[in-house]
Protein backbone atom coordinates (compact mmCIF):
# COMPACT_ATOMS: atom_id res chain seq x y z
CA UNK A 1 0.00 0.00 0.00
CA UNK A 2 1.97 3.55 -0.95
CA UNK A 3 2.29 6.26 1.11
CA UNK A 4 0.19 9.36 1.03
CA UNK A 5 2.25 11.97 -1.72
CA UNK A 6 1.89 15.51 -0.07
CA UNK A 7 2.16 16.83 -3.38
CA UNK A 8 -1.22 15.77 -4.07
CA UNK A 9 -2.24 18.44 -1.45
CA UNK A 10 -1.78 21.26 -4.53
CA UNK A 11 -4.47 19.55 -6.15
CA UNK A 12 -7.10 21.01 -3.50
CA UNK A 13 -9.93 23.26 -4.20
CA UNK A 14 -8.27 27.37 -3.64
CA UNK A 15 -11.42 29.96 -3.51
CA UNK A 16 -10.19 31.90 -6.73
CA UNK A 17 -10.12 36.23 -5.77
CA UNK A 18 -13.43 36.81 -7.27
CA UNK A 19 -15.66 34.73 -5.80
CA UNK A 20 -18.55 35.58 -3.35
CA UNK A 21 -20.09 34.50 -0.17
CA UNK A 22 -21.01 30.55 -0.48
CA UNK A 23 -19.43 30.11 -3.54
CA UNK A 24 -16.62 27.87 -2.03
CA UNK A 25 -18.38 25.65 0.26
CA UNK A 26 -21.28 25.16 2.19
CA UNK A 27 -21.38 22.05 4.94
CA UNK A 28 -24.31 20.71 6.44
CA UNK A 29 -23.34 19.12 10.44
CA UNK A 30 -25.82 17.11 12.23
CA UNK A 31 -24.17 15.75 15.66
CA UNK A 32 -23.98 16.64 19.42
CA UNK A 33 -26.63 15.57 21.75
CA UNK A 34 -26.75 16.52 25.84
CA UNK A 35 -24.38 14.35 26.83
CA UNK A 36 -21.34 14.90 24.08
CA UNK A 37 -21.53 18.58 23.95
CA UNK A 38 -18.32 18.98 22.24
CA UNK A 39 -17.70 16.40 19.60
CA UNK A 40 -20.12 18.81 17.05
CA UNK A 41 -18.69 21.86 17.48
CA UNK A 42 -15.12 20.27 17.63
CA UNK A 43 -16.24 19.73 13.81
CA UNK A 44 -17.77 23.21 13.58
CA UNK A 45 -14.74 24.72 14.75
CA UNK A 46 -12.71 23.67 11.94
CA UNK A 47 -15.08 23.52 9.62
CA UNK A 48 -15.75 27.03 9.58
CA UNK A 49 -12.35 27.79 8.97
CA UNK A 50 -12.33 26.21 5.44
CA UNK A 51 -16.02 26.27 4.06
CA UNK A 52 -17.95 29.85 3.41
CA UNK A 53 -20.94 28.37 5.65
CA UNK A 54 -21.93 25.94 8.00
CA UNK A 55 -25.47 24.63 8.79
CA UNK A 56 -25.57 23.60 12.59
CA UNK A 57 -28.37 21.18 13.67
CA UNK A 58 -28.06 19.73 17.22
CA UNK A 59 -30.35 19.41 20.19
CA UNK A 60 -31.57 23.06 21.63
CA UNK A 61 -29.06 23.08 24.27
CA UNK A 62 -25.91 22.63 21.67
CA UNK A 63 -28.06 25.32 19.29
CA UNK A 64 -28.06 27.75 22.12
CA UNK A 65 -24.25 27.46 22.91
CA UNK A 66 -23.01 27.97 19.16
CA UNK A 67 -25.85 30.75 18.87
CA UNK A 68 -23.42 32.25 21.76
CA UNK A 69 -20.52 31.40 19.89
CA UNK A 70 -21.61 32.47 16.29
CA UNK A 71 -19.27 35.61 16.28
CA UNK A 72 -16.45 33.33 15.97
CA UNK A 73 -17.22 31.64 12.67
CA UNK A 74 -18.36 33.72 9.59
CA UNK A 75 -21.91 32.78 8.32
CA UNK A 76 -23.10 30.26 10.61
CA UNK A 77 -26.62 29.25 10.49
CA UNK A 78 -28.43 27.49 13.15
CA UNK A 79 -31.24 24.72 12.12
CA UNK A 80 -33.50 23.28 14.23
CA UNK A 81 -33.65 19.70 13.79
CA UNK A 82 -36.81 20.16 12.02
CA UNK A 83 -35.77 22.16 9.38
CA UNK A 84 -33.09 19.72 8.59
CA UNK A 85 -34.38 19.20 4.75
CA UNK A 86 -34.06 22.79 3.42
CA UNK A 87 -30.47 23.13 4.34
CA UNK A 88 -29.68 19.42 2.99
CA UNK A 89 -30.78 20.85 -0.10
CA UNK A 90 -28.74 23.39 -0.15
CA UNK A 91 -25.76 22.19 1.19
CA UNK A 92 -22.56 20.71 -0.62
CA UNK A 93 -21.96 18.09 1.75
CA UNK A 94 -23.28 16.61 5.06
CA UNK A 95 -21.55 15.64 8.11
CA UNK A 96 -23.64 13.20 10.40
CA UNK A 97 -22.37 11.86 13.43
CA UNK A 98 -20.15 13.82 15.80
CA UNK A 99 -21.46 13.37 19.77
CA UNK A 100 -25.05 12.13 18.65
CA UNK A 101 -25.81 9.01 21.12
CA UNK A 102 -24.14 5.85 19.99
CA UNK A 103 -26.74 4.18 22.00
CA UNK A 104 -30.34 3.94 21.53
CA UNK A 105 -32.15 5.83 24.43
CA UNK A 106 -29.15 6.80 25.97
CA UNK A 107 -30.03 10.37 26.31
CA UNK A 108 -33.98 10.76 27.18
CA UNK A 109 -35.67 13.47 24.69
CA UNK A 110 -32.71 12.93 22.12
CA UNK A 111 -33.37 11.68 18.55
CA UNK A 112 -32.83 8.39 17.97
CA UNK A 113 -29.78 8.18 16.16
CA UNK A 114 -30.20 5.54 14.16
CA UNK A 115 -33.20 6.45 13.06
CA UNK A 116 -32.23 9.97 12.44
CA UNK A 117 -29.24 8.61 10.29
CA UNK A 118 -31.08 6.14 8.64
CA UNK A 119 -33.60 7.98 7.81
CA UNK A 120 -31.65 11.10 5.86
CA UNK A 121 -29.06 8.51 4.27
CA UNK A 122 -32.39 6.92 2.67
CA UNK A 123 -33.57 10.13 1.77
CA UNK A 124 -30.70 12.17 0.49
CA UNK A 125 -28.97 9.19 -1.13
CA UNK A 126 -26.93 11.37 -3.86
CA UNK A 127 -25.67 13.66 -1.21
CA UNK A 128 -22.05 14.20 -0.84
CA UNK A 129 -21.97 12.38 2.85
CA UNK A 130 -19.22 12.04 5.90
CA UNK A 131 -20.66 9.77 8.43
CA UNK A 132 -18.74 9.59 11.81
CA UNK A 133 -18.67 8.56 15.57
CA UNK A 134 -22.01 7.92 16.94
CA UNK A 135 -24.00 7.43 12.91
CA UNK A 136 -21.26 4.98 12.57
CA UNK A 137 -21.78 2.35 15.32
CA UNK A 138 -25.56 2.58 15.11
CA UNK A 139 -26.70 2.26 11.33
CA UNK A 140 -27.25 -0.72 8.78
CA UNK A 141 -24.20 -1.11 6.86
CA UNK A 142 -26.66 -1.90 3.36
CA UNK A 143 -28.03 1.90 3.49
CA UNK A 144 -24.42 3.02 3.38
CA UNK A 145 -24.99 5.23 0.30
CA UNK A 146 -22.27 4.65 -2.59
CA UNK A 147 -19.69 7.30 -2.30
CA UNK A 148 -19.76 8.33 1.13
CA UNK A 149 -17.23 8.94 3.30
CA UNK A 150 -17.00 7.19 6.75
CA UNK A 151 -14.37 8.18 8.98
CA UNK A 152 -14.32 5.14 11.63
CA UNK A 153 -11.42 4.13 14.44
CA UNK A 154 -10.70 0.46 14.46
CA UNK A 155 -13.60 -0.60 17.31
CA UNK A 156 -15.96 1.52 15.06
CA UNK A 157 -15.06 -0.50 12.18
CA UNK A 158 -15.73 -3.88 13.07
CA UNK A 159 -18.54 -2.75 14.77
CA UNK A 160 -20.30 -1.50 11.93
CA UNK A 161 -18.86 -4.51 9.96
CA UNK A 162 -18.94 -7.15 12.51
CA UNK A 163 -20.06 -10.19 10.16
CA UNK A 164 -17.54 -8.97 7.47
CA UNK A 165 -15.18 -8.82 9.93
CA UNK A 166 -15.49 -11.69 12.43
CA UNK A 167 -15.41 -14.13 8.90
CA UNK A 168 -12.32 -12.33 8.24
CA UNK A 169 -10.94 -12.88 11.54
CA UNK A 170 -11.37 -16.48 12.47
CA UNK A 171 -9.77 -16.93 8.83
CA UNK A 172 -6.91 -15.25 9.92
CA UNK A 173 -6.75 -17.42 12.65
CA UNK A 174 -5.78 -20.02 10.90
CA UNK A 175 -2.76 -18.61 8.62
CA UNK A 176 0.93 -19.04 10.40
CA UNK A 177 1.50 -15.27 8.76
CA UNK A 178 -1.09 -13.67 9.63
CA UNK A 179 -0.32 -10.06 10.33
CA UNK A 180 -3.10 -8.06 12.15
CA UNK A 181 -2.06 -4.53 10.87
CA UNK A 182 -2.19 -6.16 7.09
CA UNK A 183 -5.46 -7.86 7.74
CA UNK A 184 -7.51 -4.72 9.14
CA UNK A 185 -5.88 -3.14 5.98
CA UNK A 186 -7.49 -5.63 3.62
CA UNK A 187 -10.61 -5.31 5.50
CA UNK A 188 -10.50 -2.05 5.30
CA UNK A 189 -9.98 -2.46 1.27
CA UNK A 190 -12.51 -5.13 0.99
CA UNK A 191 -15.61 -3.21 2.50
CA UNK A 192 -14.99 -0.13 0.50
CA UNK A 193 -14.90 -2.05 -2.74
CA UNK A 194 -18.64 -4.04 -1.43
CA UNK A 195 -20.17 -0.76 -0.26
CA UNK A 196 -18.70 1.47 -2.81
CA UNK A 197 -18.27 3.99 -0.18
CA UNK A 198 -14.41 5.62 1.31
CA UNK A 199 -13.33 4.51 4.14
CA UNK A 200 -10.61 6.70 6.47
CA UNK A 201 -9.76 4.17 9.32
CA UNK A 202 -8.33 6.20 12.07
CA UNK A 203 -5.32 5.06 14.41
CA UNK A 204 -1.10 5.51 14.88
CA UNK A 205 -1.54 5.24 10.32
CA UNK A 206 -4.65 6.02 8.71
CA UNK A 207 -5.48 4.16 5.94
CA UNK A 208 -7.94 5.53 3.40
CA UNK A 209 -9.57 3.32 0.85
CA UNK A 210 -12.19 3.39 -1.83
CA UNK A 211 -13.23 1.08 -4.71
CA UNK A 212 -10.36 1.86 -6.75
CA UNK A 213 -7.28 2.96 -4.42
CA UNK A 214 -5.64 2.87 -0.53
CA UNK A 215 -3.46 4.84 1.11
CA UNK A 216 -1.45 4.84 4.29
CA UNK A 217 -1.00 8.38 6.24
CA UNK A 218 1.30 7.77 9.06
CA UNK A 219 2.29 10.63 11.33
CA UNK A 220 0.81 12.30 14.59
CA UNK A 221 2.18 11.30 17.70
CA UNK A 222 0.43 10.00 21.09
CA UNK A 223 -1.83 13.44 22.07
CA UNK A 224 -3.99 12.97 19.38
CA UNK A 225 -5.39 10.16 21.05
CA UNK A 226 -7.42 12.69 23.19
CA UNK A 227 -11.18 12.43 22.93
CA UNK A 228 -12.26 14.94 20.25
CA UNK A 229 -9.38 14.95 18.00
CA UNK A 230 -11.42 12.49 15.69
CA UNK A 231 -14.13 14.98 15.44
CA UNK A 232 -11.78 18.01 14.51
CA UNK A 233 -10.64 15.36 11.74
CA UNK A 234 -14.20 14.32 10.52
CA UNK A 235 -14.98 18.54 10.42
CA UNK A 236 -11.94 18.46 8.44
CA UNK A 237 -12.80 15.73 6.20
CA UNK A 238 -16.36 17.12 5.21
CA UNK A 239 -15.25 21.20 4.58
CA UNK A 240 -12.72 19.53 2.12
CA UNK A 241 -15.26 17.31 0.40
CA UNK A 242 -17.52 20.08 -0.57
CA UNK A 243 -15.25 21.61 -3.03
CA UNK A 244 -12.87 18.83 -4.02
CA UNK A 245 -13.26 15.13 -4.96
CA UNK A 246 -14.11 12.24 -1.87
CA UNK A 247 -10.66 10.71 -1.82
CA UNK A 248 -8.79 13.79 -2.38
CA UNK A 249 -10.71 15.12 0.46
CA UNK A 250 -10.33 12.32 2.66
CA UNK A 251 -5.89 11.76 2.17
CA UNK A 252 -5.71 15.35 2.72
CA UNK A 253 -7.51 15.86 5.57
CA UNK A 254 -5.75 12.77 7.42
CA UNK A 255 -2.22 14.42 6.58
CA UNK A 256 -2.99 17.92 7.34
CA UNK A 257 -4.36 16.44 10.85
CA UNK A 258 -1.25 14.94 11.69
CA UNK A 259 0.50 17.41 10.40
CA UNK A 260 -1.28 19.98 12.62
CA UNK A 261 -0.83 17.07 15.79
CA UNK A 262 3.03 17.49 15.40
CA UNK A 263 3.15 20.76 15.08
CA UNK A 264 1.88 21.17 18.45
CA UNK A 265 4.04 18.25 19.70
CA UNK A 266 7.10 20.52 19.06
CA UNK A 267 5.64 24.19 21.02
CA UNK A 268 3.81 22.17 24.19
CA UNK A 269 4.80 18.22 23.75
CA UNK A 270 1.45 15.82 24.32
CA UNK A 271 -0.54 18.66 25.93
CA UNK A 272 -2.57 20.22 23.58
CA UNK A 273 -6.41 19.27 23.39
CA UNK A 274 -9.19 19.15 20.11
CA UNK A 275 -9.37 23.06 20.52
CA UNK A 276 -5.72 23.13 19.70
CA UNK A 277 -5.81 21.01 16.91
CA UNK A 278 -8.46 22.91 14.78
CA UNK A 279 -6.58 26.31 15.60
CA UNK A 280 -3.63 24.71 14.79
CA UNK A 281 -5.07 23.23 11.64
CA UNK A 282 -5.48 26.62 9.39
CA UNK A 283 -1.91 27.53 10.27
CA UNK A 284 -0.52 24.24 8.46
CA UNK A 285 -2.78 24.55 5.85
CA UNK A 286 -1.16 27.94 4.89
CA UNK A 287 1.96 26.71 5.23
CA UNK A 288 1.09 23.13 2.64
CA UNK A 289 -1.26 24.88 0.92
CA UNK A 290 -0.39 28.24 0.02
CA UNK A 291 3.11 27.68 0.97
C-alpha cells in the first residue's frame, strides 16, 4: 500500500479572488446531543475555517451554545432539527455523526440516532456524505450510500462490519503469517470495494480506501489520542469534500491532521487538546497549501 504523496495536497480546491459568499463551500453538520456537547462543534470549529458556511443542527441546548458562539465563525446558520431538509438541499456536503448518542435511548428526549441517520441517508442518497462517531456504530451497513465517506477508528469498524469482519478474523486465525495490521488493511480495502463507499480508518496510520485505491497516512504522535481529535478530523474531512473530490478530500484531511498534531508536539509536547488542533489546523494549511 503507498504512502500518502503531499504533493497531491496542490491539487485542493483554492477559492479563486473573485468569488462571493457561499461560492466555495457550504457544509451541512448534524451531531452533538446533551451528553457529548463537544464532539459537534469540535467539527464546527474547523469547519468554519475552510467552508464559506456551516449549517448547525443539534439538540436546543448545543443550538443555544453555538448561537453564543456564532461571532467566531463567519456565516453560521443554526437549524432546528426540524428544518433539517431545506439546508440538505442546499448544502454541498453533510456531516452526520459527531457526539449524537451511539446508543439507543441513551439520552432521554434525544433523537434516535439511528433512526435519524437512517432515515436522511435513505432520503438524500446522492448527497455528498461524511458519516462519523455515533452514525457509525448505530446504522445498517446496506443503506451506506455509494460514495460516502466514513471516517471510523478500528472498534468503530468492526462494529459497523462485525459479520464482514469476524469471517475475516477467524480466517486469519488459521494462517501461520497472519499479520493483524495487514489484515484490518485488507478489511478495510474489501468493504470499500462491497459498499462502494471511502473509508478513512483512524489510528497511529490512517489508511484511506475506496473502490479503486488505498493509502497509508502515518504521522501524529500519542496526544492525538485525546477524545475529540477524531471529530476536529471528521470537520476536516467534510469542509474539504464540498469543493474537491471524496478521496482527495479524505488523504488530505488525514495528513494535514497529523500534520497539525506534530506541530503542536514541538511548542507544548502531548498537551494540547481538540481546541488546539483545529486552531492549529489553518496555520498548516497555509503553510502546505499556500506555501
Amino acid at each position: 500500500m503507498n504512502e500518502f504523496n503531499p504533493a497531491e495536497l496542490k491539487k485542493l480546491y483554492i477559492p479563486p479572488s473573485s468569488s462571493h459568499k457561499g461560492q466555495n463551500g457550504k457544509l451541512m453538520i448534524v451531531g452533538g446531543s446533551k451528553l457529548f456537547h463537544g464532539a459537534s462543534l469540535w467539527a464546527l470549529k474547523v469547519a468554519s475555517r475552510v467552508v464559506d458556511m456551516v449549517y448547525y443542527s443539534s439538540v436546543p441546548e448545543n443550538n443555544e451554545i453555538v448561537q453564543k458562539l456564532k461571532e467566531e465563525f463567519w456565516d453560521g446558520i443554526i437549524v432546528p432539527r426540524n428544518k433539517i431538509d431545506d439546508y440538505i438541499n442546499e448544502a454541498d456536503c453533510v456531516l452526520i455523526g459527531p457526539g449524537l448518542p451511539r446508543l439507543d435511548g441513551q439520552e432521554k428526549g434525544d433523537d434516535d440516532t439511528k433512526t435519524l441517520t437512517e432515515s436522511l441517508l435513505e432520503k438524500y442518497p446522492q448527497k455528498k456524505w461524511v458519516i462519523d462517531g455515533g452514525a457509525l456504530q448505530t446504522i445498517n451497513p446496506a443503506l451506506i450510500p455509494q460514495n460516502a465517506t466514513l471516517t471510523p477508528h478500528q472498534g468503530e469498524f468492526e462494529k459497523l462490519f462485525r459479520d464482514e469482519s469476524r469471517s475475516k478474523n477467524q480466517e486469519s486465525r488459521g494462517s501461520k503469517n497472519h499479520n493483524s495490521l495487514f489484515m484490518i488493511h485488507d478489511s478495510v480495502r474489501e468493504m470499500a470495494k462491497k459498499y462502494s463507499c471511502l473509508i478513512l480508518l483512524k489510528g497511529p496510520e490512517d489508511v484511506v480506501c475506496d473502490k479503486n485505491e488505498c493509502v497509508r497516512i502515518p504521522g501524529g504522535n500519542a496526544g492525538m489520542t485525546k477524545g475529540g481529535t477524531g471529530d476536529v478530523l471528521a470537520g476536516l474531512v467534510a469542509a474539504l469534500y464540498c469543493k474537491n473530490e471524496a478521496f482527495l478530500a479524505a488523504t488530505a484531511a488525514s495528513y494535514i491532521n497529523k500534520k497539525a498534531g506534530e506541530s503542536l508536539f514541538k511548542k507544548v509536547g502531548y498537551y494540547f487538546n481538540p481546541s488546539d488542533l483545529a486552531d492549529e489546523i489553518p496555520k498548516v494549511m497555509k503553510e502546505l497549501i499556500l506555501g
